[in-house]
N, C-alpha and C. Protein backbone atom coordinates (compact mmCIF):
# COMPACT_ATOMS: atom_id res chain seq x y z
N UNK A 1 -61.41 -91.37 72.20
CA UNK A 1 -60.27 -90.72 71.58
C UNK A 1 -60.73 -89.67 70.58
N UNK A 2 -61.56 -90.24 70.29
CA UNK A 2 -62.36 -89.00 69.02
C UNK A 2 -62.80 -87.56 69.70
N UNK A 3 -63.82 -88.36 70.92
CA UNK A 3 -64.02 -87.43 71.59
C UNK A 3 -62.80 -86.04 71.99
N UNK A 4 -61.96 -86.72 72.40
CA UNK A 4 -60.69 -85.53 73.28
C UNK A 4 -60.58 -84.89 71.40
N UNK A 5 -60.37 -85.42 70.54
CA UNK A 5 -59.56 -84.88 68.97
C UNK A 5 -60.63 -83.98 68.66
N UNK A 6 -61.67 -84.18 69.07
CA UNK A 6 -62.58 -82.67 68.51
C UNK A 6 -62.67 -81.82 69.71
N UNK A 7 -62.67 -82.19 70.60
CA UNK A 7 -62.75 -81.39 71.69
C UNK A 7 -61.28 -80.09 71.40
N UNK A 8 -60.30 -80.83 71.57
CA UNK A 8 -59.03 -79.98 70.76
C UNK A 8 -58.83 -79.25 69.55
N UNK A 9 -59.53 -79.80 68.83
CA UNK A 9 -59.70 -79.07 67.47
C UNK A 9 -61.07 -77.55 67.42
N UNK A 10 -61.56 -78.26 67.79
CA UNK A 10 -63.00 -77.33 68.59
C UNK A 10 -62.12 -75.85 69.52
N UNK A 11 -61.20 -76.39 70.34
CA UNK A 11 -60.60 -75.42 71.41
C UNK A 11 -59.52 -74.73 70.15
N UNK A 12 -58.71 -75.06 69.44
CA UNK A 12 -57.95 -74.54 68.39
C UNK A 12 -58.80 -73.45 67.30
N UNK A 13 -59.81 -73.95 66.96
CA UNK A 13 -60.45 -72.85 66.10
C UNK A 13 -60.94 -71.58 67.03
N UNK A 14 -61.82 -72.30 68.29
CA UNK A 14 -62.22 -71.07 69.13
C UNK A 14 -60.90 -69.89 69.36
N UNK A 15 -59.57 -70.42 69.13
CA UNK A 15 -58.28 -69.76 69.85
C UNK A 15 -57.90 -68.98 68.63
N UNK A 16 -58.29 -69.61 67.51
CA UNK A 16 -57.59 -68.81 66.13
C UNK A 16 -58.99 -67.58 66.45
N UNK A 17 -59.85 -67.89 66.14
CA UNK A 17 -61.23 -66.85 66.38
C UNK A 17 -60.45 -65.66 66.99
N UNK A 18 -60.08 -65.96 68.11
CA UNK A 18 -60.18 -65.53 69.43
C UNK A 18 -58.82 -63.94 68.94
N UNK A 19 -57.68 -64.72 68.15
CA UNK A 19 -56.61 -64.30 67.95
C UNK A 19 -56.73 -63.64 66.47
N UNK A 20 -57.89 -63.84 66.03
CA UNK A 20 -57.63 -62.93 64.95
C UNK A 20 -58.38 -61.78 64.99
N UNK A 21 -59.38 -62.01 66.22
CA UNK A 21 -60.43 -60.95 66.28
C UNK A 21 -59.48 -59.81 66.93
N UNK A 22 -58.75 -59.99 68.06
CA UNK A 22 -57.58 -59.58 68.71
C UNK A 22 -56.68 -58.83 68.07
N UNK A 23 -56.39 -59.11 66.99
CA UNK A 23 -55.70 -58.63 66.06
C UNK A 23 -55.98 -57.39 65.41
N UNK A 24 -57.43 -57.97 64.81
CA UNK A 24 -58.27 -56.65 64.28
C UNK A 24 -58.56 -55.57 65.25
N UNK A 25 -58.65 -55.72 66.37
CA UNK A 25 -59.23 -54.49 67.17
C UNK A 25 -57.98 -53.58 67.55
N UNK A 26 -56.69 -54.37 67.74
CA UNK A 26 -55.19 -53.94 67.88
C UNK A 26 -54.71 -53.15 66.59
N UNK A 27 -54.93 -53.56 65.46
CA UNK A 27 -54.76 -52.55 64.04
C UNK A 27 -55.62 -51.82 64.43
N UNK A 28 -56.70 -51.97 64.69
CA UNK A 28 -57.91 -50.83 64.76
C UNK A 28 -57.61 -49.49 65.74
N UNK A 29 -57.17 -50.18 66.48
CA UNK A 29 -57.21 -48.96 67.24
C UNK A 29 -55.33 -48.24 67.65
N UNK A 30 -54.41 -49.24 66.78
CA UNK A 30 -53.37 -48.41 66.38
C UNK A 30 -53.41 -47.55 64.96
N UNK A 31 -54.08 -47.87 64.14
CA UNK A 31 -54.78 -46.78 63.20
C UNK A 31 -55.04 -45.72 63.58
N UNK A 32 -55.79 -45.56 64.23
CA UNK A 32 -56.95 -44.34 65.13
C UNK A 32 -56.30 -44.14 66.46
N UNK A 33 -55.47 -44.33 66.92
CA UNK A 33 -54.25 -43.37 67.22
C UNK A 33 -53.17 -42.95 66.37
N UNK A 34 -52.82 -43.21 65.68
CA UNK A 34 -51.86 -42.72 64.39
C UNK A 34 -52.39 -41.71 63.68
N UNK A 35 -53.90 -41.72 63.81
CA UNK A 35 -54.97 -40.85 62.66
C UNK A 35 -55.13 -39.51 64.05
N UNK A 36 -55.18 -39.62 64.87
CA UNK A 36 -55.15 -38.72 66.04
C UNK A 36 -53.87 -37.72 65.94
N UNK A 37 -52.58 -38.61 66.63
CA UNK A 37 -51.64 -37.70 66.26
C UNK A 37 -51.54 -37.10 65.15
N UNK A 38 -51.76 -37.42 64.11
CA UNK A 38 -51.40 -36.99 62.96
C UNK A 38 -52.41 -35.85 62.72
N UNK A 39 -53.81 -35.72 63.13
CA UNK A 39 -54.32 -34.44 63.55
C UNK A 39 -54.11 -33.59 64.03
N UNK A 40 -53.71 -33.86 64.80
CA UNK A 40 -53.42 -32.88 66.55
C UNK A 40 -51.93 -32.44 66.17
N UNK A 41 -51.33 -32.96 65.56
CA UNK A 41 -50.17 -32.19 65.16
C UNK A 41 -50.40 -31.33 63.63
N UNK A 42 -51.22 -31.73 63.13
CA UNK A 42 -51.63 -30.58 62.10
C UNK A 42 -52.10 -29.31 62.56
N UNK A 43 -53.03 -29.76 63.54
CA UNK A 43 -53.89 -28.65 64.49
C UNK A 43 -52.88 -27.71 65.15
N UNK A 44 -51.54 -28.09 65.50
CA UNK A 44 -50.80 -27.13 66.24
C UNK A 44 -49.92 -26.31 64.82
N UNK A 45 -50.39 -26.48 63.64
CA UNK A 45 -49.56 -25.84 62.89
C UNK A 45 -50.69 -24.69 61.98
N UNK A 46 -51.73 -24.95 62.50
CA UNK A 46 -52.53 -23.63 62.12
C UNK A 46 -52.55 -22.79 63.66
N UNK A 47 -52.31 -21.49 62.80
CA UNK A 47 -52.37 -20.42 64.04
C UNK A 47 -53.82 -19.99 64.99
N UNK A 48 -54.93 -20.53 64.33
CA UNK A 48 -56.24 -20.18 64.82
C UNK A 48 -56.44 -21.54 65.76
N UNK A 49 -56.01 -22.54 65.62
CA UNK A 49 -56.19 -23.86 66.13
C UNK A 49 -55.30 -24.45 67.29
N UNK A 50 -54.20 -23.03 67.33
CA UNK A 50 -52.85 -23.82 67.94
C UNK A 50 -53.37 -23.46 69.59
N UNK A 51 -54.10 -22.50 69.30
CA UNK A 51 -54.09 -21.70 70.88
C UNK A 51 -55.36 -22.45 71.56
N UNK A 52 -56.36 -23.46 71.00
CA UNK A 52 -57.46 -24.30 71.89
C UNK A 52 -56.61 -25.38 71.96
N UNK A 53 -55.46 -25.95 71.27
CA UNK A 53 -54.98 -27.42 71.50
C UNK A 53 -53.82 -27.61 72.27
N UNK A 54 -53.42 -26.56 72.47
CA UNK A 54 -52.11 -26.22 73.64
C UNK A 54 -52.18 -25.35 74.52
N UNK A 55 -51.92 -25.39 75.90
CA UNK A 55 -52.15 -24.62 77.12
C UNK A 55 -51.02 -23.91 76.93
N UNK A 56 -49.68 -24.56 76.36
CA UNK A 56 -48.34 -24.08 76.74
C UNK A 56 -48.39 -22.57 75.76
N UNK A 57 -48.68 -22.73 74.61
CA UNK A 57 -48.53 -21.80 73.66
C UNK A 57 -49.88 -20.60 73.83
N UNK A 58 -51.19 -21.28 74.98
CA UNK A 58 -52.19 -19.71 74.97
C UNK A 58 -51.41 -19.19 76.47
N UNK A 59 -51.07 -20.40 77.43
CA UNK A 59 -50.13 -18.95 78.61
C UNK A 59 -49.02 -18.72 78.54
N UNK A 60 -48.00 -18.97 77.04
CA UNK A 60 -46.63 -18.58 77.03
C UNK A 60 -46.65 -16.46 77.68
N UNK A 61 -45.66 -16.35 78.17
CA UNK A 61 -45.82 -14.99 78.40
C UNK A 61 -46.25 -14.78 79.95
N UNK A 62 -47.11 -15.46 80.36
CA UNK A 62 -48.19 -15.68 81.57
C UNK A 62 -47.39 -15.90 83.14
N UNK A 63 -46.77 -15.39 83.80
CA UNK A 63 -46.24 -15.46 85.19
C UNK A 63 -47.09 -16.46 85.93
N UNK A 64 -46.22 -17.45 86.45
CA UNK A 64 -47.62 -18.74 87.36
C UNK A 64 -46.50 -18.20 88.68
N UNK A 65 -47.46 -18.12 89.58
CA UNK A 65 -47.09 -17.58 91.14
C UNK A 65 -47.73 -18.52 91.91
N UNK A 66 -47.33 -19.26 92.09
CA UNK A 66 -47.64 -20.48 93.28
C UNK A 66 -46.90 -20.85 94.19
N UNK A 67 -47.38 -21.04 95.71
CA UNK A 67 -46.46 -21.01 96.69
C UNK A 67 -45.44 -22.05 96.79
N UNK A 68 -45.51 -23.56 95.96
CA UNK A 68 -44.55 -24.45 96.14
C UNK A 68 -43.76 -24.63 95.04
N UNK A 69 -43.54 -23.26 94.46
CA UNK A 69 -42.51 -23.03 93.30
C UNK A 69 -41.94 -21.85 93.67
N UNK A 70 -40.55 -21.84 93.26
CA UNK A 70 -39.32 -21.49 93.45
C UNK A 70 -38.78 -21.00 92.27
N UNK A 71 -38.84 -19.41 91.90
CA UNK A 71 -38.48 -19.19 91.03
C UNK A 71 -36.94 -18.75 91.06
N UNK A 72 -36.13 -18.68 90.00
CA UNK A 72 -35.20 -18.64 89.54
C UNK A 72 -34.40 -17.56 90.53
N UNK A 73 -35.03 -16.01 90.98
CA UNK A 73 -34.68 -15.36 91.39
C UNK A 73 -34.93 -14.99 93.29
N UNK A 74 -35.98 -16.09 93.18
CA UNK A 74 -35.84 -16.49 95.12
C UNK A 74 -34.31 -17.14 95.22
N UNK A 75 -34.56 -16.58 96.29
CA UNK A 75 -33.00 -17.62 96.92
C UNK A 75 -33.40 -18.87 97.80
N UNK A 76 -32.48 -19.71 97.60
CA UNK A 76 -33.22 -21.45 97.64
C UNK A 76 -32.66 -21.15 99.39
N UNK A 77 -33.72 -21.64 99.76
CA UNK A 77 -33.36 -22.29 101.64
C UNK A 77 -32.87 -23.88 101.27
C-alpha cells in the first residue's frame, strides 16, 4: 500500500514539474510574441523602415498583370 502511495505521489510531483515548466515556456514565448508585434508595428511607423517590412506599401502604385486575375475593367466571362 505504501508502495502504490509513493508511486502516486512520485507521479503527482513529476505532473506539477511537468505543468509548471509548461507554463513557463507558454509566458515565454507569449511575451516574445507580444515583444514582436509590438516591434514590427513600430517599424511600420518609421518611414525608412516601413518600405523593408511591408510588400503592400513598397508596390502600392505597382500594376500586377497576371493571367488568373481579372481586373476590374475586363469583362467577366
Amino acid at each position: 500500500m505504501d508502495k502504490d502511495k509513493n508511486q502516486i505521489f512520485s507521479n503527482m510531483k513529476m505532473f506539477e514539474r511537468c505543468y509548471d515548466q509548461g507554463g513557463r515556456i507558454v509566458r515565454k514565448l507569449l511575451f516574445i510574441l507580444l515583444v514582436a508585434l509590438v516591434v514590427f508595428q513600430v517599424f511600420l511607423h518609421i518611414p525608412s523602415l516601413r518600405e523593408v517590412v511591408s510588400s503592400v506599401y513598397r508596390l502600392d502604385g505597382v500594376l500586377v498583370k497576371e493571367n488568373n486575375v481579372k481586373d476590374w475593367y475586363e469583362k467577366l466571362d
